[in-house]
C-alpha atoms as a PDB file:
ATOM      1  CA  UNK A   1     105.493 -32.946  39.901  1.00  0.00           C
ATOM      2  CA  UNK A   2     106.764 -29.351  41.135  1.00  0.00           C
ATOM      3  CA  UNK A   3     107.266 -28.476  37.647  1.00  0.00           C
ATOM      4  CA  UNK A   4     103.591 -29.142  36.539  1.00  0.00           C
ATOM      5  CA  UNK A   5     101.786 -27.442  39.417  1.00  0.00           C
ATOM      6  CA  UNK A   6     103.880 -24.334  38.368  1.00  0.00           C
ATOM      7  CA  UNK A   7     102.952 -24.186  34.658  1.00  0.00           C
ATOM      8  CA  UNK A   8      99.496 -24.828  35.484  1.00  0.00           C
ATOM      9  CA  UNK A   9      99.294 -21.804  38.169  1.00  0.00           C
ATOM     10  CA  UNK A  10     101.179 -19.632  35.578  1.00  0.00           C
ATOM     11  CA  UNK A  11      99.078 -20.446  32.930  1.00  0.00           C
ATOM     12  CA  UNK A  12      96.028 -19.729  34.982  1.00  0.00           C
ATOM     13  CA  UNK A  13      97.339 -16.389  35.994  1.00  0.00           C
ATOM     14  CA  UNK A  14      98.673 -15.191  32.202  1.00  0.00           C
ATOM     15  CA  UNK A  15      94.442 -16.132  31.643  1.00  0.00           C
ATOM     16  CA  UNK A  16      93.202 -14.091  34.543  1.00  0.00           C
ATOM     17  CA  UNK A  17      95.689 -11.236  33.514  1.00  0.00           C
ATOM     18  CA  UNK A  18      94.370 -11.140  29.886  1.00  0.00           C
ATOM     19  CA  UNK A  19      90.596 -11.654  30.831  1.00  0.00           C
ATOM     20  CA  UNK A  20      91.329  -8.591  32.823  1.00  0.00           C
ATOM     21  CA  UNK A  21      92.956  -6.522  30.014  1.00  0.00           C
ATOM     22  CA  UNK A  22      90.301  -7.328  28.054  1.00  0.00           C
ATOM     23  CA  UNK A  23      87.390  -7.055  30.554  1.00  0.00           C
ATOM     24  CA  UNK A  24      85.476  -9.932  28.453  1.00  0.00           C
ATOM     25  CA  UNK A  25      84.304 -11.428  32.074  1.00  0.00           C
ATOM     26  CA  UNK A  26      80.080 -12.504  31.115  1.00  0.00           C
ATOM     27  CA  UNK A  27      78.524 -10.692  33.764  1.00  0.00           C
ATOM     28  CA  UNK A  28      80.697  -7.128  32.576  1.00  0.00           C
ATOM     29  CA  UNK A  29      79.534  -7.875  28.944  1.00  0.00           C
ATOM     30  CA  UNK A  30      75.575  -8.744  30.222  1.00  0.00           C
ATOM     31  CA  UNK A  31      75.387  -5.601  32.455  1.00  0.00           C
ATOM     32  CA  UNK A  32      76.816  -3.149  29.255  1.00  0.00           C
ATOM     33  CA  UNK A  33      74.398  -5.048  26.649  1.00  0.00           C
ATOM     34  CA  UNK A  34      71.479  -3.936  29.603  1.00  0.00           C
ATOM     35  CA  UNK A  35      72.815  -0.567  30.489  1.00  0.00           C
ATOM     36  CA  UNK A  36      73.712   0.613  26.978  1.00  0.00           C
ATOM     37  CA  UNK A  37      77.456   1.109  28.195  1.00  0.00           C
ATOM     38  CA  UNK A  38      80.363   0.135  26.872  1.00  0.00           C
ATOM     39  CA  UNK A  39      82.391   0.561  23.397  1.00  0.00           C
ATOM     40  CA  UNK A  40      79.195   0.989  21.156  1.00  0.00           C
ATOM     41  CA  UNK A  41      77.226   3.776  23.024  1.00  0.00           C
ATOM     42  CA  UNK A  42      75.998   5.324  19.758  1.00  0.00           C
ATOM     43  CA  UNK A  43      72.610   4.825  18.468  1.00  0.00           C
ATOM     44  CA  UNK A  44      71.173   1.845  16.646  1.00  0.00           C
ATOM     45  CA  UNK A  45      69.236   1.638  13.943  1.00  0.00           C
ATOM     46  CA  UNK A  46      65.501   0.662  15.394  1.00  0.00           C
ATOM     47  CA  UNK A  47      63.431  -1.438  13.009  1.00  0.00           C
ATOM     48  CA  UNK A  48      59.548  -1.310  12.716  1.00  0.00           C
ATOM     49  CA  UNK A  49      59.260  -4.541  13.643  1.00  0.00           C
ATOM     50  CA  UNK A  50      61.402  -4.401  16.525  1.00  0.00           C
ATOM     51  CA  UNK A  51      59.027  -1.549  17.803  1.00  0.00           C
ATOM     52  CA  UNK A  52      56.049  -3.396  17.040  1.00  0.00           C
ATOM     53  CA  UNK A  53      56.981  -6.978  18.935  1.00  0.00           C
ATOM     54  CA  UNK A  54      58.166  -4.574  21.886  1.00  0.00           C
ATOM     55  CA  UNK A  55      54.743  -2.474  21.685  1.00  0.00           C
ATOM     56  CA  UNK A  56      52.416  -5.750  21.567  1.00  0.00           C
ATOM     57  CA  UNK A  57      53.965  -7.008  24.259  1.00  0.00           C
ATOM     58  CA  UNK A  58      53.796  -3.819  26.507  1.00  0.00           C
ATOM     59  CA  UNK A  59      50.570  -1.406  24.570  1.00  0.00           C
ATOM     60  CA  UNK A  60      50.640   0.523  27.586  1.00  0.00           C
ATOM     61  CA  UNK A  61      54.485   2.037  26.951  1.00  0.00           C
ATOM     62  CA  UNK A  62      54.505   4.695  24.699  1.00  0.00           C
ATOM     63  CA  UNK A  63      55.980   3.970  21.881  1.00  0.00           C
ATOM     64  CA  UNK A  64      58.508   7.115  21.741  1.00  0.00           C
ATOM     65  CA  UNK A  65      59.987   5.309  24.994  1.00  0.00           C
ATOM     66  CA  UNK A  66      60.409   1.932  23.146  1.00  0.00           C
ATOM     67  CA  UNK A  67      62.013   3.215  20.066  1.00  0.00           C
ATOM     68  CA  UNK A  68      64.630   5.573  22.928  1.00  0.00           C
ATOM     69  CA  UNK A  69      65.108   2.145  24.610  1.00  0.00           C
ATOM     70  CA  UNK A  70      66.024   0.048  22.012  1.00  0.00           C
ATOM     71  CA  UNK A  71      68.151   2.716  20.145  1.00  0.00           C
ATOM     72  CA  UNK A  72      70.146   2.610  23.500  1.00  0.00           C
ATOM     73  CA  UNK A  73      70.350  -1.453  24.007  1.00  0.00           C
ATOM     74  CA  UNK A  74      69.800  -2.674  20.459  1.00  0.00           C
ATOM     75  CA  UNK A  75      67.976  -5.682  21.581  1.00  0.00           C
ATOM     76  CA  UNK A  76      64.389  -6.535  21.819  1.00  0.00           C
ATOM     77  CA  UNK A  77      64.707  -8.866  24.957  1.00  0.00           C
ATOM     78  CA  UNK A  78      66.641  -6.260  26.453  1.00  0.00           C
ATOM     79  CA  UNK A  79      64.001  -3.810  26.429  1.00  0.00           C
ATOM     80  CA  UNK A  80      61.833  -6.332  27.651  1.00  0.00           C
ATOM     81  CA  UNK A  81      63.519  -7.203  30.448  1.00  0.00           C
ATOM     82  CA  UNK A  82      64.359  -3.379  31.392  1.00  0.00           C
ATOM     83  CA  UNK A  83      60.157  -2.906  31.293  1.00  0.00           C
ATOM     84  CA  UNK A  84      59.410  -5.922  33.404  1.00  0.00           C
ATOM     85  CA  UNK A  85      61.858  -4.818  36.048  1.00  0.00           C
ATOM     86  CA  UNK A  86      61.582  -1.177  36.012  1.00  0.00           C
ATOM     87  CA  UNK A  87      57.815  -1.027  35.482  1.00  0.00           C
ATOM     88  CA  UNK A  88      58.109   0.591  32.295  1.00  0.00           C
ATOM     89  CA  UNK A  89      60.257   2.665  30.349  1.00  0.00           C
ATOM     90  CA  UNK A  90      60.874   6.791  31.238  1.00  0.00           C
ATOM     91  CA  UNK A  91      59.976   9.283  27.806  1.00  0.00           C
ATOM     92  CA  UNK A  92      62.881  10.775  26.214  1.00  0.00           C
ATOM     93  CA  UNK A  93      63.991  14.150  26.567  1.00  0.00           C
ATOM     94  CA  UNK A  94      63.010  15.264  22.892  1.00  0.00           C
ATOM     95  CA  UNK A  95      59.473  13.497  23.383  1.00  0.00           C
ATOM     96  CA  UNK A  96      58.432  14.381  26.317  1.00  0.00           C
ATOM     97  CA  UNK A  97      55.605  17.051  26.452  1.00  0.00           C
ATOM     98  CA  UNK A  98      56.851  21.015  27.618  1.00  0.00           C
ATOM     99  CA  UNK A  99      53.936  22.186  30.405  1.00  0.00           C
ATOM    100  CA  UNK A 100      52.882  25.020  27.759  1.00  0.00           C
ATOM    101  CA  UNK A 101      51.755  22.173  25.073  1.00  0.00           C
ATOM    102  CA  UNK A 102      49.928  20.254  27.681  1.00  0.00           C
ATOM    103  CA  UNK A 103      45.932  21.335  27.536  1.00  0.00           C
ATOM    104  CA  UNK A 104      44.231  21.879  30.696  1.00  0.00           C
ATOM    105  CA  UNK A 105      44.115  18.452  32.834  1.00  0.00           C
ATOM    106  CA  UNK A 106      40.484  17.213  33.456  1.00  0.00           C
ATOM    107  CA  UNK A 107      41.741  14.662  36.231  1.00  0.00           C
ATOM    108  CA  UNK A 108      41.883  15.292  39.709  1.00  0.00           C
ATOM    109  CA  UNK A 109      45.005  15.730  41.656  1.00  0.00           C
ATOM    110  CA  UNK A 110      45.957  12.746  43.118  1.00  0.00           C
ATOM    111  CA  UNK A 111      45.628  11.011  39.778  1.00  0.00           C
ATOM    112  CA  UNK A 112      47.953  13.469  38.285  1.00  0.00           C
ATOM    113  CA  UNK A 113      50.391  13.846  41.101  1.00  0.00           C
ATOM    114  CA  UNK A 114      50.991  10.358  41.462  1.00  0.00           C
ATOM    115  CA  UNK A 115      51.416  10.007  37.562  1.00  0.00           C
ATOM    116  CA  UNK A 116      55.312  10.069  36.347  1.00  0.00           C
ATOM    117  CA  UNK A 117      56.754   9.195  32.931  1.00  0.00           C
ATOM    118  CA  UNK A 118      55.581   5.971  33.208  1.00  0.00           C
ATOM    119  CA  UNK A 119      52.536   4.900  31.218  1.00  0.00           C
ATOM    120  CA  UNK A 120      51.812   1.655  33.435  1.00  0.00           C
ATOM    121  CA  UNK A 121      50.704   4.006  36.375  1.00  0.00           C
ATOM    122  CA  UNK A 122      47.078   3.762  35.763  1.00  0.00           C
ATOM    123  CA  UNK A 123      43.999   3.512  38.292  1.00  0.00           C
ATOM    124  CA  UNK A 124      43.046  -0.081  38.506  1.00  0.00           C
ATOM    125  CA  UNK A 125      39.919   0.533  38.814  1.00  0.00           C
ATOM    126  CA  UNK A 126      39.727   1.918  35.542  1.00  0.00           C
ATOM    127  CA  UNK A 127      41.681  -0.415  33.911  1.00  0.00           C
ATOM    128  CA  UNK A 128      39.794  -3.237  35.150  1.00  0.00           C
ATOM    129  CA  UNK A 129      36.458  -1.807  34.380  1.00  0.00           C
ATOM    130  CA  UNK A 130      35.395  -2.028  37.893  1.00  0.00           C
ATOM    131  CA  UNK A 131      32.290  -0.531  39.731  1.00  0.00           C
ATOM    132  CA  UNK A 132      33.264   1.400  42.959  1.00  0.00           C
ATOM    133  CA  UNK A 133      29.810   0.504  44.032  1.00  0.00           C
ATOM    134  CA  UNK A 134      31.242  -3.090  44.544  1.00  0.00           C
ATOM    135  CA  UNK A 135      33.197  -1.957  47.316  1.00  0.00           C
ATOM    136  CA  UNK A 136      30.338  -2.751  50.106  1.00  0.00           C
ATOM    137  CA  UNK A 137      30.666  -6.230  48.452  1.00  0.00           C
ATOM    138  CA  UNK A 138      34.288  -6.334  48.689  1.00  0.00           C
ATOM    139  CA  UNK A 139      34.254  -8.069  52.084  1.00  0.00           C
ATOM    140  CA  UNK A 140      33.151 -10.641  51.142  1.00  0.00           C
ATOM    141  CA  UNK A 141      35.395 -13.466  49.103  1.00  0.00           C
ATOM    142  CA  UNK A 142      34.140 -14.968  45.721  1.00  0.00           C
ATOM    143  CA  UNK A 143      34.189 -18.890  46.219  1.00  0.00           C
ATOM    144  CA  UNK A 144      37.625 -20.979  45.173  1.00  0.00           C
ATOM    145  CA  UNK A 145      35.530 -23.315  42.816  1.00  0.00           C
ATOM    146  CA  UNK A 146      35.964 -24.868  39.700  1.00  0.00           C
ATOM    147  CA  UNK A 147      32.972 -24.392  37.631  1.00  0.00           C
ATOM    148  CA  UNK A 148      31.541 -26.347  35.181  1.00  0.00           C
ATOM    149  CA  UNK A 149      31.864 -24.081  32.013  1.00  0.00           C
ATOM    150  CA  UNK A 150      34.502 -21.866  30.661  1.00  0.00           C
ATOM    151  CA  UNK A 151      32.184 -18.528  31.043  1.00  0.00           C
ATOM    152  CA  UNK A 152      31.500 -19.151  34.781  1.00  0.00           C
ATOM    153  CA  UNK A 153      34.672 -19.820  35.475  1.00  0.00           C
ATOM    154  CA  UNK A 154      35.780 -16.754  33.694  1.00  0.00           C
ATOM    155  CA  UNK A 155      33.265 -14.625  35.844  1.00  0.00           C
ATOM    156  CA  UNK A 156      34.574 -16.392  38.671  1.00  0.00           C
ATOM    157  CA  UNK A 157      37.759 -14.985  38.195  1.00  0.00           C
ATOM    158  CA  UNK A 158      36.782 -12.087  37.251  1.00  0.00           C
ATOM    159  CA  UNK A 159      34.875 -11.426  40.729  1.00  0.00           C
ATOM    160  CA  UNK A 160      37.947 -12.679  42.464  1.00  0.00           C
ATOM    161  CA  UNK A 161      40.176 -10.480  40.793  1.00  0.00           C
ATOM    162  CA  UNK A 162      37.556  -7.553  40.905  1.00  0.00           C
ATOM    163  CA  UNK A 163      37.798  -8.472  45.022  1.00  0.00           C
ATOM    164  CA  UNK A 164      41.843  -8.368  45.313  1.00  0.00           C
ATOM    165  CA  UNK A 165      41.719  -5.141  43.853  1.00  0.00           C
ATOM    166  CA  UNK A 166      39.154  -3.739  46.019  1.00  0.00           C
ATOM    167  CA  UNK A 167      41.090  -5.262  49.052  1.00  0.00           C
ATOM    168  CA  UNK A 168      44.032  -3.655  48.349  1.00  0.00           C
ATOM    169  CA  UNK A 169      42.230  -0.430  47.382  1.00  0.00           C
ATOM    170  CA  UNK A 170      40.783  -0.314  51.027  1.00  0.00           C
ATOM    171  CA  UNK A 171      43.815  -1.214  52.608  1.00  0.00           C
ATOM    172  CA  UNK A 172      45.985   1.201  50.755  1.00  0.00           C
ATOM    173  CA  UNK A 173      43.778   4.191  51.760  1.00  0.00           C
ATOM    174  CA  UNK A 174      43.278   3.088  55.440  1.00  0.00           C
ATOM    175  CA  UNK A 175      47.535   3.340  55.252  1.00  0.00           C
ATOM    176  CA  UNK A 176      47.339   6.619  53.873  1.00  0.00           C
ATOM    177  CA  UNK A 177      44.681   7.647  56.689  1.00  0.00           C
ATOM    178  CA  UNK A 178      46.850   6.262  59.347  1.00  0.00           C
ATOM    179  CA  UNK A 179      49.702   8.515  57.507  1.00  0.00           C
ATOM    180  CA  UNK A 180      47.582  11.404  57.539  1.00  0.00           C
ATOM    181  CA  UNK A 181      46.505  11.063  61.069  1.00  0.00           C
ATOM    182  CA  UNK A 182      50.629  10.945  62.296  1.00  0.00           C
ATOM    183  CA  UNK A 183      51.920  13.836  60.228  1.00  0.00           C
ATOM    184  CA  UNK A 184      48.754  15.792  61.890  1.00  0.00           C
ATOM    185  CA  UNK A 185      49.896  14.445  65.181  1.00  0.00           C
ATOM    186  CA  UNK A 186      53.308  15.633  64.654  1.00  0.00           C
ATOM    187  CA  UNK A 187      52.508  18.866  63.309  1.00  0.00           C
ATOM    188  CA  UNK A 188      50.405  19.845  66.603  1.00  0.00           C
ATOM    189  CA  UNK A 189      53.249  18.400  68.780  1.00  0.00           C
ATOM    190  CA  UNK A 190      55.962  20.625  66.992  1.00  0.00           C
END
């Protein structure tokens, strides 16, 4: 009985000891497949059609930031996954613009301050093709109903959306007046 319980603990242990040597644990293998780390660092061959599944998935990553993203992982779910949690994907060094190429920007500052590498950072007011007029309307809510046709329904949910937007519009600028207001504060107190 002795006997048994000691091969079995040393046969466990001469495992752990060689899954150690060989650091083949899943969750080390999963983390350098995601990070690009590991024994193959070098850069993979990128396919066309890799590029193009990743870029009609995602239109609004550039696609110089796709191809640098799956040279580095090799893997098309990868750089999937590494979009949906990071927002997007940052520009390479080679491809990203120098200040002198850039012509003269036609957008106003906080648009352009608040931009970064990512593409995804875009007004949604723009995006959504949404009248700032609507804004007075934005207190009140569209009604939760299910409508009889597929094209009322749509505009349903388009007015709903078109109000959580607005919503969140107001409230994120009555933040950043509240902000404004305590950074004057604390400037006259110093």
């Amino acid at each position: 009985m002795n006997d048994g319980v000691s091969i079995l603990v040393a046969i466990f242990i001469i495992l752990l000891v060689f899954r150690w040597l060989l650091g083949s644990s899943p969750s080390n293998q999963d983390r350098q497949r995601r990070t690009g780390t590991g024994l193959a660092t070098g850069r993979r061959y990128v396919s066309p059609e890799q590029v193009s599944t990743v870029h009609g998935m995602f239109p609004n990553v550039p696609i110089a930031a796709i191809q640098a993203d799956l040279a580095r992982t090799g893997s098309v779910e990868v750089t999937c996954d590494n979009i949906l949690r990071d927002g997007g994907l940052p520009l390479p060094v080679e491809a990203t613009p120098q200040p002198a190429q850039n012509p003269p920007s036609t957008t106003n500052n906080a648009s352009s301050s608040s931009s970064n590498s990512k593409a995804t950072a875009t007004n949604l007011i723009h995006r959504f093709n949404i009248n700032p007029e609507n804004e007075e309307n934005a207190t009140v809510a569209p009604p939760k109903v299910w409508e009889a046709t597929a094209d009322k329904r749509q505009d349903n949910l388009q007015r709903r959306k078109e109000h959580m937007i607005l919503q969140a519009r107001k409230r994120f600028l009555e933040q950043q007046q509240k902000k404004a207001a305590q950074s004057e504060v604390t400037e006259k107190s110093e």
